[in-house]
N, C-alpha and C. Protein backbone atom coordinates (compact mmCIF):
# COMPACT_ATOMS: atom_id res chain seq x y z
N UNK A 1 43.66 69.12 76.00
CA UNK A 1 43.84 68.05 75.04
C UNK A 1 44.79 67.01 75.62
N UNK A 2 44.51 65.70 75.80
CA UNK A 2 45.10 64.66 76.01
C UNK A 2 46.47 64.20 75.03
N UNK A 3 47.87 64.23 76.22
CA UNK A 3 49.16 64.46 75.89
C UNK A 3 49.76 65.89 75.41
N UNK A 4 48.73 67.10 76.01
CA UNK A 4 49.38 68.29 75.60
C UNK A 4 50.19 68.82 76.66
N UNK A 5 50.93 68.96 76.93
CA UNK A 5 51.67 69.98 78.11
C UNK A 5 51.37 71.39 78.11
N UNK A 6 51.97 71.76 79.60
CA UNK A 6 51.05 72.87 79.61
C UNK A 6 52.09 73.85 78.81
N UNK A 7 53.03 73.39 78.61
CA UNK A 7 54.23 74.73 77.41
C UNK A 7 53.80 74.26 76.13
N UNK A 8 53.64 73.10 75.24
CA UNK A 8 52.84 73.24 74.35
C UNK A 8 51.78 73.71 74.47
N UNK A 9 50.92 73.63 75.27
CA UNK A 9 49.60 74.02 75.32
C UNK A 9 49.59 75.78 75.06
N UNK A 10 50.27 76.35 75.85
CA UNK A 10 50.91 77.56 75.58
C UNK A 10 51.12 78.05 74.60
N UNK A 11 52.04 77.52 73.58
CA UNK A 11 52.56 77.62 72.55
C UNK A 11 51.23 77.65 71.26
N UNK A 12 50.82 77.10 71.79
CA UNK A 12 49.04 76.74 70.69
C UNK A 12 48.81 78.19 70.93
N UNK A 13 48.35 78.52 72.74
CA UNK A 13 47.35 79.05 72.61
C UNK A 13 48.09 80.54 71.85
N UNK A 14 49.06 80.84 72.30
CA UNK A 14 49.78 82.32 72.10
C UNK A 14 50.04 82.05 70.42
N UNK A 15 50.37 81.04 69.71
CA UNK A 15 49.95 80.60 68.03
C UNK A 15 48.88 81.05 67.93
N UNK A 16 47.82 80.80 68.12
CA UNK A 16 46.29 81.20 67.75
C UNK A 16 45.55 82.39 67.81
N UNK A 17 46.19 83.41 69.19
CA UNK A 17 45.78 84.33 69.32
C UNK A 17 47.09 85.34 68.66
N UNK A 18 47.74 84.75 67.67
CA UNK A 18 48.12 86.05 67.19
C UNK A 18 48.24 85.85 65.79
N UNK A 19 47.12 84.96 65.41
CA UNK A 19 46.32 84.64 63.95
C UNK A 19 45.29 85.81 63.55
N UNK A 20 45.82 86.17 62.22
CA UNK A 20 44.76 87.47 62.05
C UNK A 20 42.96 86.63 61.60
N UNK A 21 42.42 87.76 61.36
CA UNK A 21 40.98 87.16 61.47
C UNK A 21 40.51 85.96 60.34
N UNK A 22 41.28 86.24 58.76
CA UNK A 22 41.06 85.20 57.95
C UNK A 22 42.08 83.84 58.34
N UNK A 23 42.81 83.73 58.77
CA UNK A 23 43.55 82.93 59.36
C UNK A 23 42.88 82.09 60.58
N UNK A 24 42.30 82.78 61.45
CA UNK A 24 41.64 82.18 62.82
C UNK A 24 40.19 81.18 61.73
N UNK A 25 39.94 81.74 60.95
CA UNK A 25 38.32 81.62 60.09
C UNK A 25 38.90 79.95 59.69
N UNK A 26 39.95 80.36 58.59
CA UNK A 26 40.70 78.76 57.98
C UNK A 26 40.87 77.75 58.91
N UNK A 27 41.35 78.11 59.88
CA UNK A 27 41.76 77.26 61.10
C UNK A 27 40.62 76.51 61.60
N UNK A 28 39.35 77.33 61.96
CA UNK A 28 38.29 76.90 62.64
C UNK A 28 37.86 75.89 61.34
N UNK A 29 37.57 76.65 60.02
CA UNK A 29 37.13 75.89 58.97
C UNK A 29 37.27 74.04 58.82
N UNK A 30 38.96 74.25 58.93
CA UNK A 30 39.51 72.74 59.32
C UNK A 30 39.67 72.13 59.79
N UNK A 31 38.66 72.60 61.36
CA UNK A 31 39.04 71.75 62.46
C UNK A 31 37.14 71.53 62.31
N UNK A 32 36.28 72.11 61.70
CA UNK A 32 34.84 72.03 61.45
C UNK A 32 34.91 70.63 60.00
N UNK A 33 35.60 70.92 59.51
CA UNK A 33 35.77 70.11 58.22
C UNK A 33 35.90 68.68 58.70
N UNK A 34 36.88 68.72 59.41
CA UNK A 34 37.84 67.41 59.43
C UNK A 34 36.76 66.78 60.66
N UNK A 35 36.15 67.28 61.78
CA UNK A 35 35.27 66.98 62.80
C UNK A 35 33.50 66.52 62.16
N UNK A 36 33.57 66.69 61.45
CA UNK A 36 32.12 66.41 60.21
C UNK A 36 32.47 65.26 59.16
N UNK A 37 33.73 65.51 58.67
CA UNK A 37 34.02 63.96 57.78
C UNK A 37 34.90 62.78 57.87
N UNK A 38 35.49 62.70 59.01
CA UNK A 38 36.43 61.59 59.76
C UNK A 38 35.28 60.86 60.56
N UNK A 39 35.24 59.67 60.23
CA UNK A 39 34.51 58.80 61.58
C UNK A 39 35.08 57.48 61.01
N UNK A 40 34.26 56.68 61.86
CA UNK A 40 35.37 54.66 62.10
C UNK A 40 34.34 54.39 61.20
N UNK A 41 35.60 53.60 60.61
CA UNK A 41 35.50 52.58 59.46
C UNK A 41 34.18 51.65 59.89
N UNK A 42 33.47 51.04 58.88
CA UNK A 42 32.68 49.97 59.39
C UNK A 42 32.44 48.76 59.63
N UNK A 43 33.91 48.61 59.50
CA UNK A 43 34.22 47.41 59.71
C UNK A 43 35.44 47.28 60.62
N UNK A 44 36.70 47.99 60.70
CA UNK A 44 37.54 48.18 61.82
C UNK A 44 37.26 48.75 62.61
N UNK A 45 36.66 49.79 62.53
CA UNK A 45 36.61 50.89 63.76
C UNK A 45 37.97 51.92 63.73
N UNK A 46 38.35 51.95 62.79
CA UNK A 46 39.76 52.99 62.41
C UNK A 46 39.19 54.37 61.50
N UNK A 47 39.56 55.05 61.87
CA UNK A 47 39.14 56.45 61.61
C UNK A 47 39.56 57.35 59.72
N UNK A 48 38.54 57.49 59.35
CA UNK A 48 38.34 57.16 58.14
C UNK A 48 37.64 58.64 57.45
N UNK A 49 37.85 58.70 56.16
CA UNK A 49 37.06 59.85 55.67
C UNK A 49 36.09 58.89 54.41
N UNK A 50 35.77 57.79 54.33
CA UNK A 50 35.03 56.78 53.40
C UNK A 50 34.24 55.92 54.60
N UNK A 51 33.75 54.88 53.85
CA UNK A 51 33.27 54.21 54.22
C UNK A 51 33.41 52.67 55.34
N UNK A 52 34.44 52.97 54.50
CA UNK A 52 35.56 51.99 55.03
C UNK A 52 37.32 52.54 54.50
N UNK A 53 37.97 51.97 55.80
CA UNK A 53 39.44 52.82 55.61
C UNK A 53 40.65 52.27 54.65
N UNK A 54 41.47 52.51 54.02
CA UNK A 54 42.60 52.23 53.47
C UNK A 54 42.90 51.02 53.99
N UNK A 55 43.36 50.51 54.81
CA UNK A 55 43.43 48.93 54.87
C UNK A 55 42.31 47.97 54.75
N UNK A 56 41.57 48.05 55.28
CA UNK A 56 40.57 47.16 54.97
C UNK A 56 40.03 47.20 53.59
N UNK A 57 40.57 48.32 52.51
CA UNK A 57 40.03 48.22 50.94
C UNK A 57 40.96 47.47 50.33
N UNK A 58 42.04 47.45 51.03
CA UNK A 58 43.30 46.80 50.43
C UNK A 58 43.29 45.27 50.48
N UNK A 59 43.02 45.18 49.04
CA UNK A 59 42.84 43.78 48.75
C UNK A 59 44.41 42.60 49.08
N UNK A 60 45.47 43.60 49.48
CA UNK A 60 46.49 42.82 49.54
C UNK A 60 46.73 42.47 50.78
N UNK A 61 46.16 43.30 51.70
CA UNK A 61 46.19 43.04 53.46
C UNK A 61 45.92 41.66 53.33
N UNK A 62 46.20 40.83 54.58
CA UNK A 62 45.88 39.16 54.87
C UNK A 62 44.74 39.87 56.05
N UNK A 63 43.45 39.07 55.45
CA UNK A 63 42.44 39.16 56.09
C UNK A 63 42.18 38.89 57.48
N UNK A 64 43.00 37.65 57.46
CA UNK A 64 43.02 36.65 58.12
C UNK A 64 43.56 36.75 59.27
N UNK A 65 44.28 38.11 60.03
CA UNK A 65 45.20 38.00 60.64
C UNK A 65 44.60 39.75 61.40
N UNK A 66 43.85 39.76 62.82
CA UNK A 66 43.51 40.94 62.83
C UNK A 66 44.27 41.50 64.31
N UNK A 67 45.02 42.66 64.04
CA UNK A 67 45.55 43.34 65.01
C UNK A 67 44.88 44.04 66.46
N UNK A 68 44.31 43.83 67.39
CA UNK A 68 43.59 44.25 68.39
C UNK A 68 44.14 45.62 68.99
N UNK A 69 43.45 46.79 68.78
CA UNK A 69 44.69 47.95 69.48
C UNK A 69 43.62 48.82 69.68
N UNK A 70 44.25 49.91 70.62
CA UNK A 70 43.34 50.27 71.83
C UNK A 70 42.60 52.07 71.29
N UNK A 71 43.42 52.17 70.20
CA UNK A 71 43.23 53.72 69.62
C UNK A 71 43.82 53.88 68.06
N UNK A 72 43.20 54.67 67.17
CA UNK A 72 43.90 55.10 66.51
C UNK A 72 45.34 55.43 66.06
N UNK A 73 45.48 55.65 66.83
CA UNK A 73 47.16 55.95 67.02
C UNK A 73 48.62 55.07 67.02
N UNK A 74 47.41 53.40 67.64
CA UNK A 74 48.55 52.75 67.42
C UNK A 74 48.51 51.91 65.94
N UNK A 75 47.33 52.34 65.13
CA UNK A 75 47.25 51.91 64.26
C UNK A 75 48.73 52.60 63.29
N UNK A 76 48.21 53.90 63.44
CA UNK A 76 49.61 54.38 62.57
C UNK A 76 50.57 54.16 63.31
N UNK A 77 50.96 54.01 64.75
CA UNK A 77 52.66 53.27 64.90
C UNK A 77 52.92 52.12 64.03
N UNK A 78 51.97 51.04 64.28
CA UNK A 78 52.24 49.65 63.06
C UNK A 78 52.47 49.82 61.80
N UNK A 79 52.09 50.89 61.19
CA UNK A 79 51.93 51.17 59.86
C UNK A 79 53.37 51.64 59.56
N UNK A 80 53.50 52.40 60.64
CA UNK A 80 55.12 52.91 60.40
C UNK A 80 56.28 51.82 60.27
N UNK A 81 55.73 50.63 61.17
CA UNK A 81 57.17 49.78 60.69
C UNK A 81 57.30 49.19 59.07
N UNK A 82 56.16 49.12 58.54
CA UNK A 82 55.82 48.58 57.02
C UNK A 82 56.36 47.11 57.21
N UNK A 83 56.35 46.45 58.74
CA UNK A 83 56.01 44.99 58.68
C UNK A 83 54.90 44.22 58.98
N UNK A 84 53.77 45.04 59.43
CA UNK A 84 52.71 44.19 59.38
C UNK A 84 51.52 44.19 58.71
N UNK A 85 51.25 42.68 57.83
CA UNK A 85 50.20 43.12 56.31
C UNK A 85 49.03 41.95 56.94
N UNK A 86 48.78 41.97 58.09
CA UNK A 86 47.76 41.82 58.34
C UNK A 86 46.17 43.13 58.30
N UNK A 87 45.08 43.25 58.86
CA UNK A 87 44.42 44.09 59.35
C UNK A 87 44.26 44.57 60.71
N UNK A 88 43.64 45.06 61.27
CA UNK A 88 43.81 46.04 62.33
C UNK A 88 41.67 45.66 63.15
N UNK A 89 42.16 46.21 64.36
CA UNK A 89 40.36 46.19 65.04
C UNK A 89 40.57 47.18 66.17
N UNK A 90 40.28 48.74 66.08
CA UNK A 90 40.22 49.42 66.87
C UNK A 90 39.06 49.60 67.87
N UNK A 91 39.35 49.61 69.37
CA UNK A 91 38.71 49.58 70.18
C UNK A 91 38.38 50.52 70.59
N UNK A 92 38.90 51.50 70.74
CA UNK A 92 38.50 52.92 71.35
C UNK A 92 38.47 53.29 72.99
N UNK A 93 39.51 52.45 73.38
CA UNK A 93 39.59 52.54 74.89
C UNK A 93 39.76 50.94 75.38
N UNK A 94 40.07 51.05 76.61
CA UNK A 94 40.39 49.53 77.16
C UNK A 94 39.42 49.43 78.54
N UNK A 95 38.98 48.38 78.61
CA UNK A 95 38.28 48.28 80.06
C UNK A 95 38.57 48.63 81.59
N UNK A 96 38.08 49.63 82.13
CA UNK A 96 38.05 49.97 83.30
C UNK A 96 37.78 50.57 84.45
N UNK A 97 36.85 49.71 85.12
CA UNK A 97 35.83 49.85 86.14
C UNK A 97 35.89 50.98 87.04
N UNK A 98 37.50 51.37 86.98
CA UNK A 98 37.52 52.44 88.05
C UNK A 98 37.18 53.55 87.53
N UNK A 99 36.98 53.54 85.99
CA UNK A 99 36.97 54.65 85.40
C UNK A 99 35.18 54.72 84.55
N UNK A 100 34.16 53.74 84.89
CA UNK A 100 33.31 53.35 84.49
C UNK A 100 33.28 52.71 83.01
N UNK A 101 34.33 52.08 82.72
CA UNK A 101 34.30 51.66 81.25
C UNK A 101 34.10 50.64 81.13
N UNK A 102 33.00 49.98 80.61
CA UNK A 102 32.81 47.94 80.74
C UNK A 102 33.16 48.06 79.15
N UNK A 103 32.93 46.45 79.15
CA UNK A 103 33.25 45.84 77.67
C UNK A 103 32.51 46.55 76.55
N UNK A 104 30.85 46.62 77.62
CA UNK A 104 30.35 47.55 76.10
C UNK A 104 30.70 48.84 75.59
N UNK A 105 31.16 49.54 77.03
CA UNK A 105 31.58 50.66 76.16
C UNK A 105 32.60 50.82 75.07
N UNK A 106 33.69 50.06 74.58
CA UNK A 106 34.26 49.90 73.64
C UNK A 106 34.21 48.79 72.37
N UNK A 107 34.76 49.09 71.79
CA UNK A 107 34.46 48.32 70.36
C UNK A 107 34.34 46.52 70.53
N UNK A 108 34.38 46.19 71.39
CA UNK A 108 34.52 44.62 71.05
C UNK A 108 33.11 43.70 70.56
N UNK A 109 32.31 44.21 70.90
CA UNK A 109 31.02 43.40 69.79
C UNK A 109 30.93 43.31 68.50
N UNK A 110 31.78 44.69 67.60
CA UNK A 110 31.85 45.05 66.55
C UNK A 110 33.56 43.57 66.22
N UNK A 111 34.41 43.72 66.74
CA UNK A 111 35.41 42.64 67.00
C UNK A 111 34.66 40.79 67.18
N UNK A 112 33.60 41.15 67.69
CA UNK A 112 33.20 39.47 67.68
C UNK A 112 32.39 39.29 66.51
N UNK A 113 31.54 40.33 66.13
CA UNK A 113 31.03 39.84 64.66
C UNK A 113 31.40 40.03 63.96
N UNK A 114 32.94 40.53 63.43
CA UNK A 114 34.41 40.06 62.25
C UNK A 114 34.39 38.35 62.52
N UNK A 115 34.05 37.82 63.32
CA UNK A 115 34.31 36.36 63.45
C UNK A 115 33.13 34.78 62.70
N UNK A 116 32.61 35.96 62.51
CA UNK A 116 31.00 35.46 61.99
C UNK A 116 31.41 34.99 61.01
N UNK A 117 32.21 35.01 59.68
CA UNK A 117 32.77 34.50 58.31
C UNK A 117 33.93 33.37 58.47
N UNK A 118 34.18 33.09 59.61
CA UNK A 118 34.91 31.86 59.84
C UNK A 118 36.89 32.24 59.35
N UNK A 119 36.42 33.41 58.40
CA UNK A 119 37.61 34.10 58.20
C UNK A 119 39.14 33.90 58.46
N UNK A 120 38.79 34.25 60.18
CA UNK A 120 39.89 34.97 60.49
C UNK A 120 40.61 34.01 61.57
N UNK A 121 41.91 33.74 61.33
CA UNK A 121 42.47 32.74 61.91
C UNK A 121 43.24 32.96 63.35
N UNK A 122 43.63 34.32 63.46
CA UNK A 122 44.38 34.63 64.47
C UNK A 122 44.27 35.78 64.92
N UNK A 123 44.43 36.43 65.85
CA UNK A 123 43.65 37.99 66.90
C UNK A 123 44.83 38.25 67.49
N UNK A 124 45.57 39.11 66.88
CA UNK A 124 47.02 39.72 68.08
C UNK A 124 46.22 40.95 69.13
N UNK A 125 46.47 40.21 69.90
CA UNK A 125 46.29 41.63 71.39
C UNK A 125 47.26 42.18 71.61
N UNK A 126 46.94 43.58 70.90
CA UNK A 126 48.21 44.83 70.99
C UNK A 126 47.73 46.26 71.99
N UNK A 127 46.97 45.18 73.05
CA UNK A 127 46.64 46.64 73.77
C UNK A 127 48.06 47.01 74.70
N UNK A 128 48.01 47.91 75.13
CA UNK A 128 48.98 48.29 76.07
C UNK A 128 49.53 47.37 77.38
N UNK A 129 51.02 47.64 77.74
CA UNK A 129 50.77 46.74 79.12
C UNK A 129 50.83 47.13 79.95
N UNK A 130 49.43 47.95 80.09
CA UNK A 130 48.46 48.49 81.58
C UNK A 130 47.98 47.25 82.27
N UNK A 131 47.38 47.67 83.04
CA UNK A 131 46.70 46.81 84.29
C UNK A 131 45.42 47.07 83.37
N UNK A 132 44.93 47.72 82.85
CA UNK A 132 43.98 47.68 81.76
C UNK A 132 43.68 47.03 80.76
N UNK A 133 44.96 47.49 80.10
CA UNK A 133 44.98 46.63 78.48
C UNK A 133 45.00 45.61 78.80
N UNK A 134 46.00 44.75 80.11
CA UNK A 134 46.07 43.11 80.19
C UNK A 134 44.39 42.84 80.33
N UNK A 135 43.88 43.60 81.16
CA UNK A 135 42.35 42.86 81.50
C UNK A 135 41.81 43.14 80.47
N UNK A 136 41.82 43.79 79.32
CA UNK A 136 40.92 43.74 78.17
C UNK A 136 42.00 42.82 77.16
N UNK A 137 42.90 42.52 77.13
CA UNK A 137 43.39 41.14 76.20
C UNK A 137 42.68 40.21 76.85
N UNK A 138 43.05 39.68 78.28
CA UNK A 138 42.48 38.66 78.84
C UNK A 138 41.33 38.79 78.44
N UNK A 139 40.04 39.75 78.35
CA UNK A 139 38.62 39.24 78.38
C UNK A 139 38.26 39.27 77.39
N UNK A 140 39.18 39.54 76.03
CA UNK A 140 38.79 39.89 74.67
C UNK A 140 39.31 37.99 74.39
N UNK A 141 39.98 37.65 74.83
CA UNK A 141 40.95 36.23 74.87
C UNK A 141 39.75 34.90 75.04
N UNK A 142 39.22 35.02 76.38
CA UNK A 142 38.37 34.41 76.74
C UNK A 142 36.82 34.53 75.89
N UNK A 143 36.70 35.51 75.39
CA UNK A 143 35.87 35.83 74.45
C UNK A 143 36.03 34.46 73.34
N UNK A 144 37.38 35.17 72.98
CA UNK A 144 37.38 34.15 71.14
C UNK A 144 37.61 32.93 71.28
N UNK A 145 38.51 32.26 72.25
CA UNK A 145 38.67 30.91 72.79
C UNK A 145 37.92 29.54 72.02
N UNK A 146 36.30 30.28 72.65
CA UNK A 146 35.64 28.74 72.43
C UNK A 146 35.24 29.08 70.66
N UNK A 147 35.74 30.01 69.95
CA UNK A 147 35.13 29.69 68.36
C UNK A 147 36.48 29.55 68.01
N UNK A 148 37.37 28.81 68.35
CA UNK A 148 38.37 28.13 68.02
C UNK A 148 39.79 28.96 67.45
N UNK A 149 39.64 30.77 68.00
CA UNK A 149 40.67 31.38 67.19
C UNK A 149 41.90 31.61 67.73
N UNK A 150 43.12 31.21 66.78
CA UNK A 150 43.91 31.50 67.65
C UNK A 150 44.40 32.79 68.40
N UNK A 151 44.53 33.24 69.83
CA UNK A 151 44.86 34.54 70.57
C UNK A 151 46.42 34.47 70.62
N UNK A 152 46.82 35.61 70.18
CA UNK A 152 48.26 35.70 70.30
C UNK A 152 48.61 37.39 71.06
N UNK A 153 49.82 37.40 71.97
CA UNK A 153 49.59 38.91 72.59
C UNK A 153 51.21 39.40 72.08
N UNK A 154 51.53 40.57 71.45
CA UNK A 154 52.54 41.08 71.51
C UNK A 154 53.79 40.69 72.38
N UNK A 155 55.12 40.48 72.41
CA UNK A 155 55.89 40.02 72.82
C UNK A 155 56.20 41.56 73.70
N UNK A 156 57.02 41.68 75.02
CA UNK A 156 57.59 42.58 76.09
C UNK A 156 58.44 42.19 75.78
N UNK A 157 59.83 43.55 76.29
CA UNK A 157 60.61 43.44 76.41
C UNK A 157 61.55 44.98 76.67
N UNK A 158 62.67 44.17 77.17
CA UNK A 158 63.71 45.43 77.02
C UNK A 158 64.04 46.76 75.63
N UNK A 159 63.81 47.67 75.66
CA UNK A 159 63.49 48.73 74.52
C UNK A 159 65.02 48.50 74.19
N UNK A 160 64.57 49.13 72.73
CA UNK A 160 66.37 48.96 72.30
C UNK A 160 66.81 50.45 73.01
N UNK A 161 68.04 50.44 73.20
CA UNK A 161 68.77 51.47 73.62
C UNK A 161 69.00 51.53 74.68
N UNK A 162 68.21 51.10 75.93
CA UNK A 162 68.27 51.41 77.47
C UNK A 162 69.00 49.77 77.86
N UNK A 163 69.21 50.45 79.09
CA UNK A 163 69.94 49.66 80.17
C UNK A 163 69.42 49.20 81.16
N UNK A 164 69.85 47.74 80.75
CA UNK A 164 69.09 46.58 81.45
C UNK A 164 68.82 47.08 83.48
N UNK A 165 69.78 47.56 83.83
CA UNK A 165 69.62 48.13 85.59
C UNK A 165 68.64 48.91 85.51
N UNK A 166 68.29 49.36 84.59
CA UNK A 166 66.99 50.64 84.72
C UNK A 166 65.35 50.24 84.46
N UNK A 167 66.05 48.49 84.35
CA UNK A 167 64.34 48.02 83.71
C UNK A 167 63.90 47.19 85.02
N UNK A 168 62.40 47.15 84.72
CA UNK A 168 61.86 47.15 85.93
C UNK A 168 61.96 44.97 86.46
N UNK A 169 60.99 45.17 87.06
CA UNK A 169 61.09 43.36 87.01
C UNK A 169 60.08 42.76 85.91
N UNK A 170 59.46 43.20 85.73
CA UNK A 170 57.77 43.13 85.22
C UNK A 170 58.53 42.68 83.49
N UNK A 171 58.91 44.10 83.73
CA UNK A 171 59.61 43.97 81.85
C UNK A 171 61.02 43.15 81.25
N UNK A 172 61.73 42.69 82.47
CA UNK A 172 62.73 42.33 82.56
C UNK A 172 62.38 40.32 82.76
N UNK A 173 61.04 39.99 83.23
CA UNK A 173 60.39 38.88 83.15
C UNK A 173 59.62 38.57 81.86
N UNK A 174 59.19 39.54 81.47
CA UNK A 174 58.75 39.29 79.84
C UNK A 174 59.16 39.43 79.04
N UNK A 175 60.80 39.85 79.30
CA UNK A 175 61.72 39.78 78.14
C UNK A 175 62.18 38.14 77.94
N UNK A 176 62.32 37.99 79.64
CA UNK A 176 62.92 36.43 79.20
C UNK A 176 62.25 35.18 79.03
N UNK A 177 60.66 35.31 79.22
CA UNK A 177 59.73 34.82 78.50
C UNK A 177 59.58 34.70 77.04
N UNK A 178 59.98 36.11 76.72
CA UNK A 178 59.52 36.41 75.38
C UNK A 178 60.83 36.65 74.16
N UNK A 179 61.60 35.61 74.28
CA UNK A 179 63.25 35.72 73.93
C UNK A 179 63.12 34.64 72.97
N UNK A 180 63.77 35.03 72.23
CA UNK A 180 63.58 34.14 70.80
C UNK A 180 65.50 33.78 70.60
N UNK A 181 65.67 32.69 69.82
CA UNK A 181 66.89 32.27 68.92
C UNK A 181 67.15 33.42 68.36
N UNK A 182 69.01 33.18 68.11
CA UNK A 182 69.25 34.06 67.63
C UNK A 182 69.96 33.15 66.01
């Protein structure tokens, strides 16, 4: 499993095998359950037990304003700050050739026809800052351009807590790019 270590991994497996038999049954039950009624929204692509997911029913979200992000996962980091009331457009991976992944294989066609309603005013690119994610902002960027939307990309920077000697150049250049008034 992707981000398991092999001492968690451990820890699972020696958990599981010393689950008695109605216990191992429940377990499987919910991992059969949850694998049969979770799939992407049909309109974000965010992972859902309806038709469409909790934000996008939410009539109070700003429509208008759609978050670009590369997985599930970072959907619920955003959610956790409870500052952003825009919507969300999950991709399901980021482009990359070395790894055989083109544009089609991830969500972005489903991302260009959200654009079809004239809607939506602005597209934050919150993919990661891989050598990946930049090339899928950039080509998701160049995409929306000519239907007039505005592209905006997450701001870099120095993490709170760490020390500036320990940051690299990369991040230490897009901090001071990306530096606002105080």
């Amino acid at each position: 499993m992707p981000s398991v270590g092999v001492k968690s991994a451990e820890r699972m497996a020696y958990y599981v095998l010393g689950l008695d038999d109605g216990e191992t049954k429940s377990l499987v039950d919910a991992i059969n359950a949850a694998h049969s009624s979770i799939h992407t929204c049909k309109i974000c692509c965010n992972l859902t037990e309806g038709e469409r997911c909790r934000i996008c029913d939410n009539e109070n979200r700003d429509k208008s304003v759609i978050c670009v992000v590369e997985n599930p996962r970072d959907v619920t980091a955003f959610e956790r700050t409870h500052e952003y009331k825009g919507v969300y457009h999950v991709l399901h991976g980021v482009i990359s050739p070395m790894n055989g992944v083109g544009p089609d294989n991830i969500r972005i066609k489903e991302l260009i026809s959200r654009m079809a309603d004239d809607s939506v005013g602005e597209v934050i690119m919150a993919t990661n800052p891989t050598a990946e994610g930049e090339a899928t902002a950039m080509y998701i960027a160049r995409l929306l351009k000519p239907m007039g939307i505005k592209v905006s990309r997450l701001a870099y920077g120095v993490p709170v807590g760490s020390d500036l000697e320990y940051a690299d150049e990369v991040t230490l250049a897009r901090a001071l790019e990306g530096r606002s008034l105080l």
